[in-house]
N, C-alpha and C. Protein backbone atom coordinates (compact mmCIF):
# COMPACT_ATOMS: atom_id res chain seq x y z
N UNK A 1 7.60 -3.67 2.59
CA UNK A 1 6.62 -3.78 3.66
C UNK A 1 6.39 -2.40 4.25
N UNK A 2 5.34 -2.14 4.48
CA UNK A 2 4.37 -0.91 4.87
C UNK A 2 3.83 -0.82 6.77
N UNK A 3 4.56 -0.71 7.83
CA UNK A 3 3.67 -0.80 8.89
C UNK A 3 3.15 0.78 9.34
N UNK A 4 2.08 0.44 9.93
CA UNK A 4 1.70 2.20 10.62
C UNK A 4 2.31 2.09 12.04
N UNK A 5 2.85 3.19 12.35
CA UNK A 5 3.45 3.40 13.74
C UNK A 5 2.61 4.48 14.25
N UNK A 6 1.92 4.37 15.36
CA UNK A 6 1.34 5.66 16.02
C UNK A 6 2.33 6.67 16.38
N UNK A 7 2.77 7.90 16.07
CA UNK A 7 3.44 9.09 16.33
C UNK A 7 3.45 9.71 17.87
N UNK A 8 2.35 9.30 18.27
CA UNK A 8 2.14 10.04 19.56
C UNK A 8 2.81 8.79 20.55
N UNK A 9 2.31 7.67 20.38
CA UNK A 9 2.63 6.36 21.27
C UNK A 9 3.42 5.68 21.28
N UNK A 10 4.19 5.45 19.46
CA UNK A 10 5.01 4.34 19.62
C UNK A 10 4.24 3.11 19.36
N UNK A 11 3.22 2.81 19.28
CA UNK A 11 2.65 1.46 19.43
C UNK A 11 2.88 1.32 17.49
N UNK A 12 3.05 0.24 17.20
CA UNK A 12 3.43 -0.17 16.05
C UNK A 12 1.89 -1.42 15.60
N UNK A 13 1.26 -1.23 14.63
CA UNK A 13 0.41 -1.75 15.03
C UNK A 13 0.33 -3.26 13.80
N UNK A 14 -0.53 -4.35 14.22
CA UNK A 14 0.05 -5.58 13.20
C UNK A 14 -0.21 -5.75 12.04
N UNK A 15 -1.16 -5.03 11.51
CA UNK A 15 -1.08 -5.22 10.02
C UNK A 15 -0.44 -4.25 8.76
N UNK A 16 -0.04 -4.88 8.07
CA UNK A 16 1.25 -4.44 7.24
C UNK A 16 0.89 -4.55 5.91
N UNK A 17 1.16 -3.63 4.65
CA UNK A 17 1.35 -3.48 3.28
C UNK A 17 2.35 -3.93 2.74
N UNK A 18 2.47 -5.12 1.73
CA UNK A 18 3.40 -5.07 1.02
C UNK A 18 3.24 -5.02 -0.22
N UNK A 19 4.21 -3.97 -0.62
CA UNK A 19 4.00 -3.70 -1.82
C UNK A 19 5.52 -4.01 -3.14
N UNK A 20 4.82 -3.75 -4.37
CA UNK A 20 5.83 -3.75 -5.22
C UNK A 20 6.69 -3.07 -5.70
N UNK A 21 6.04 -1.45 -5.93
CA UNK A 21 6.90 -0.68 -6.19
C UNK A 21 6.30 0.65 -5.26
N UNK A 22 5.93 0.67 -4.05
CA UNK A 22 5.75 1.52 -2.91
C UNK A 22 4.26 1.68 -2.72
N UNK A 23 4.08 3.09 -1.81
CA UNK A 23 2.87 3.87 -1.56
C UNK A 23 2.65 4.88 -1.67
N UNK A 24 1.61 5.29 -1.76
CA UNK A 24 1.51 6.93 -2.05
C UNK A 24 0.30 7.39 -0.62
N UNK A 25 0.66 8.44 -0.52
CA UNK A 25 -0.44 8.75 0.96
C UNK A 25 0.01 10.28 1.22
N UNK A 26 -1.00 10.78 2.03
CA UNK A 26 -0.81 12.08 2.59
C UNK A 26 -0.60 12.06 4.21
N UNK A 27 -0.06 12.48 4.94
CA UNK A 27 -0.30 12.20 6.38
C UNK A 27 -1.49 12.91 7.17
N UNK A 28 -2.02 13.77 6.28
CA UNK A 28 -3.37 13.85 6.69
C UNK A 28 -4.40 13.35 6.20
N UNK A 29 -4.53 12.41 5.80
CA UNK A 29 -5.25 11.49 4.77
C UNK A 29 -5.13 9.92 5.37
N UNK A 30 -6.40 9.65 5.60
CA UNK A 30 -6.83 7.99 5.76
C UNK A 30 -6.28 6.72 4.69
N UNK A 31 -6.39 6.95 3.71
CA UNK A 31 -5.72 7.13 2.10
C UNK A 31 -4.53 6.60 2.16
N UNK A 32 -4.47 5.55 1.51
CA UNK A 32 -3.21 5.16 0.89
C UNK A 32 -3.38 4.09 -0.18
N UNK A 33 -2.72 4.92 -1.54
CA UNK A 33 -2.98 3.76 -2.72
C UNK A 33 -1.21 2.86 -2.32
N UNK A 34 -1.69 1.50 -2.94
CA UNK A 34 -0.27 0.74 -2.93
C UNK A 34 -0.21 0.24 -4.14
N UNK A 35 1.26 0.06 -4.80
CA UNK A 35 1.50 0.31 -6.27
C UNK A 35 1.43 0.88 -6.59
N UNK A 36 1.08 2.25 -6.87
CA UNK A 36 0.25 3.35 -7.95
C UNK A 36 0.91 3.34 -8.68
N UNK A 37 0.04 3.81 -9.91
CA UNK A 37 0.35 3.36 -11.27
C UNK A 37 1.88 4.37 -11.46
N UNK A 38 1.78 5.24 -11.14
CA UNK A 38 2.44 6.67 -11.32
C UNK A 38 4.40 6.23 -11.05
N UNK A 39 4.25 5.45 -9.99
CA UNK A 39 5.55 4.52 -9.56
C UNK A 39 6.02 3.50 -10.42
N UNK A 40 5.09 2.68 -10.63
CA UNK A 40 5.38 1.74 -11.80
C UNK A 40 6.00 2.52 -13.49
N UNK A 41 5.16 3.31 -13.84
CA UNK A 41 5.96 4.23 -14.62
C UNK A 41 7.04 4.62 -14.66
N UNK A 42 7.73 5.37 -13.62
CA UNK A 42 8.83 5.83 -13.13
C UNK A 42 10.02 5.02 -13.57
N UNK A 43 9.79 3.73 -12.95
CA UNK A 43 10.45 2.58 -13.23
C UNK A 43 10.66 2.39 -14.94
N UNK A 44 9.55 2.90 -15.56
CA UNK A 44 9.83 2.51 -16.98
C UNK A 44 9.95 3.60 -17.67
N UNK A 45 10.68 4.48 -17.05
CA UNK A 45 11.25 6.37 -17.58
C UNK A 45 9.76 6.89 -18.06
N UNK A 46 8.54 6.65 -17.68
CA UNK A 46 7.98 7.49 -18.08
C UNK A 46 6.71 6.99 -18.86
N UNK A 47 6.96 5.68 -19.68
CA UNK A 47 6.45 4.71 -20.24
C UNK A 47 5.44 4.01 -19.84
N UNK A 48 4.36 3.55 -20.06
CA UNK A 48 3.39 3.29 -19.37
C UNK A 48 4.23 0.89 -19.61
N UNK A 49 4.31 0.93 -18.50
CA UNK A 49 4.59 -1.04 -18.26
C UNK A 49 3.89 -1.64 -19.08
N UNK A 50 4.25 -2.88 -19.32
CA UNK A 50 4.23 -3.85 -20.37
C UNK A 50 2.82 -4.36 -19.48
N UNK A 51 1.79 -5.21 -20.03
CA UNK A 51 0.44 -5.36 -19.32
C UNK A 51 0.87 -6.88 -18.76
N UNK A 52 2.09 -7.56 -18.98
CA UNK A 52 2.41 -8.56 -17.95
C UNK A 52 3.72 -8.38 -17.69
N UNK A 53 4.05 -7.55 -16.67
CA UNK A 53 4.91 -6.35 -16.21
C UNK A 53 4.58 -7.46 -14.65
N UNK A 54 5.59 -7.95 -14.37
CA UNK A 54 5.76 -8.88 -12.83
C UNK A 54 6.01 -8.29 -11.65
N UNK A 55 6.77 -6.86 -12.08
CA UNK A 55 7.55 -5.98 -10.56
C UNK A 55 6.61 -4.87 -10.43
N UNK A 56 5.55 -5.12 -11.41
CA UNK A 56 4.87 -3.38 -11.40
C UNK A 56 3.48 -3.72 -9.91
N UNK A 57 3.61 -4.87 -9.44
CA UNK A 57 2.68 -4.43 -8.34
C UNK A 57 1.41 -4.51 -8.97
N UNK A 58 0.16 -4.96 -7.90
CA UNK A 58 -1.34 -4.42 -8.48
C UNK A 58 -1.81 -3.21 -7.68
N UNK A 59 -2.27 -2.30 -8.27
CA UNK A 59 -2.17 -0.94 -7.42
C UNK A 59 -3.62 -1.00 -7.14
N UNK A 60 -4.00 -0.74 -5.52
CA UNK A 60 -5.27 -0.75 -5.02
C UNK A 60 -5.33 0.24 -3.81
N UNK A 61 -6.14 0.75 -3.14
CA UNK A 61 -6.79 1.45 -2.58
C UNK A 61 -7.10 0.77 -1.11
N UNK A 62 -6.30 1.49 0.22
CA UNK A 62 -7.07 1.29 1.25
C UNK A 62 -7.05 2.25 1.97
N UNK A 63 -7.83 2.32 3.03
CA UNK A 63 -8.71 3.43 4.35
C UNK A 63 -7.96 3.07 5.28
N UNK A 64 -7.54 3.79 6.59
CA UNK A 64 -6.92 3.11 7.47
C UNK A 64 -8.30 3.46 8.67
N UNK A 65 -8.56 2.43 9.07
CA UNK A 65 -9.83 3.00 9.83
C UNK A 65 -9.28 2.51 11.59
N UNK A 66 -9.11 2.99 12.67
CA UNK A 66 -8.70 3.25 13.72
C UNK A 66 -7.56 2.05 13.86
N UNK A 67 -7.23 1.07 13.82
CA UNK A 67 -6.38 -0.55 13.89
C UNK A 67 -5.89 -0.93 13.04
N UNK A 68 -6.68 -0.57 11.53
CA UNK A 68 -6.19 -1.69 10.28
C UNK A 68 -6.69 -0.85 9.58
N UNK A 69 -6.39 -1.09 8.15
CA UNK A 69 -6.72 -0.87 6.42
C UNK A 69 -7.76 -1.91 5.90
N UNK A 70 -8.75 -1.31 5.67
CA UNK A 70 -10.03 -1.43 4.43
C UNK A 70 -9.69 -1.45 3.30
N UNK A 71 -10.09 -2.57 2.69
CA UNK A 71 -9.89 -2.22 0.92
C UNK A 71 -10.99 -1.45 0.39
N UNK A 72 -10.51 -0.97 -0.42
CA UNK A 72 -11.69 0.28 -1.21
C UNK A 72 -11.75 -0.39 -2.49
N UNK A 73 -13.45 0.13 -2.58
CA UNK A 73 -13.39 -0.70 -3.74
C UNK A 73 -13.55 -2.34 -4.80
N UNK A 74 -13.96 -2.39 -5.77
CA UNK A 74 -13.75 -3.88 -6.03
C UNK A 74 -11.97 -3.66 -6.55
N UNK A 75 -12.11 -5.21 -6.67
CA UNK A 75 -11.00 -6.12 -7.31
C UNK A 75 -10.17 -6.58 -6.63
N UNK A 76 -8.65 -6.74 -7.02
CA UNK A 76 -7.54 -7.20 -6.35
C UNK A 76 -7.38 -6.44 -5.13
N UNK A 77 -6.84 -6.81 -4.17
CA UNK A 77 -6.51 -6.33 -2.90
C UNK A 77 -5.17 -7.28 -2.34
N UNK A 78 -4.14 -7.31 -3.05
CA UNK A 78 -3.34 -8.47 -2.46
C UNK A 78 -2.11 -7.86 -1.34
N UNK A 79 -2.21 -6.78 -1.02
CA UNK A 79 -1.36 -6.26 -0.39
C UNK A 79 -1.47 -6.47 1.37
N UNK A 80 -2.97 -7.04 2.07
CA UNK A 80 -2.46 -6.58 3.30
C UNK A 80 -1.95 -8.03 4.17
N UNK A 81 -1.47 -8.36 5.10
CA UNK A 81 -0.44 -9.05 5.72
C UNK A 81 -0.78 -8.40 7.45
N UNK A 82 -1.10 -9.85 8.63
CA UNK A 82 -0.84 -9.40 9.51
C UNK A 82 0.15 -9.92 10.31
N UNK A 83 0.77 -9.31 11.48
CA UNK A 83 1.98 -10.04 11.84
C UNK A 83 1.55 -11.03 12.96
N UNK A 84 2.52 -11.98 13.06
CA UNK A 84 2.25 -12.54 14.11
C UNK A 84 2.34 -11.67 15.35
N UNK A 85 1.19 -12.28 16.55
CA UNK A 85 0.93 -10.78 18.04
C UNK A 85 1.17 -12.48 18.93
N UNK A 86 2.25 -12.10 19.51
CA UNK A 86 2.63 -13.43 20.85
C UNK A 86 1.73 -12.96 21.99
């Protein structure tokens, strides 16, 4: 699981990434792929995963735009999750 924490505030905010085998991002960057392919590899020394490979994650693309993450892009997007807010 993936949450964004504001740095300056502390405020932790409710929607969350979960992923399979991580994220990749810059901290100056809106940007964050989840799964990337590059991780899933790793896992298989180097090897590109079997094409029904269960732990390798579907690796997709989102924006974090001021509150939450945008999916970029078509296709799968199965990663985002919000929390319950009491």
């Amino acid at each position: 699981m993936h949450a964004v924490v504001d740095a300056a505030s502390g405020k932790v905010y409710g929607q969350t990434l979960q992923t399979q085998v991580g994220a990749s991002f810059y901290r100056n960057s809106a940007l964050l792929i989840a799964d990337p392919p590059d991780s899933a590899r790793a896992m298989f020394k180097g090897q590109v995963p079997p094409l029904n490979c269960v732990v390798c994650g579907t690796p997709a693309a989102y924006v974090w735009k001021a509150d939450h993450f945008e999916p970029v892009g078509s296709g799968e997007h199965p990663h985002l999750f919000y929390a319950n807010e009491d």
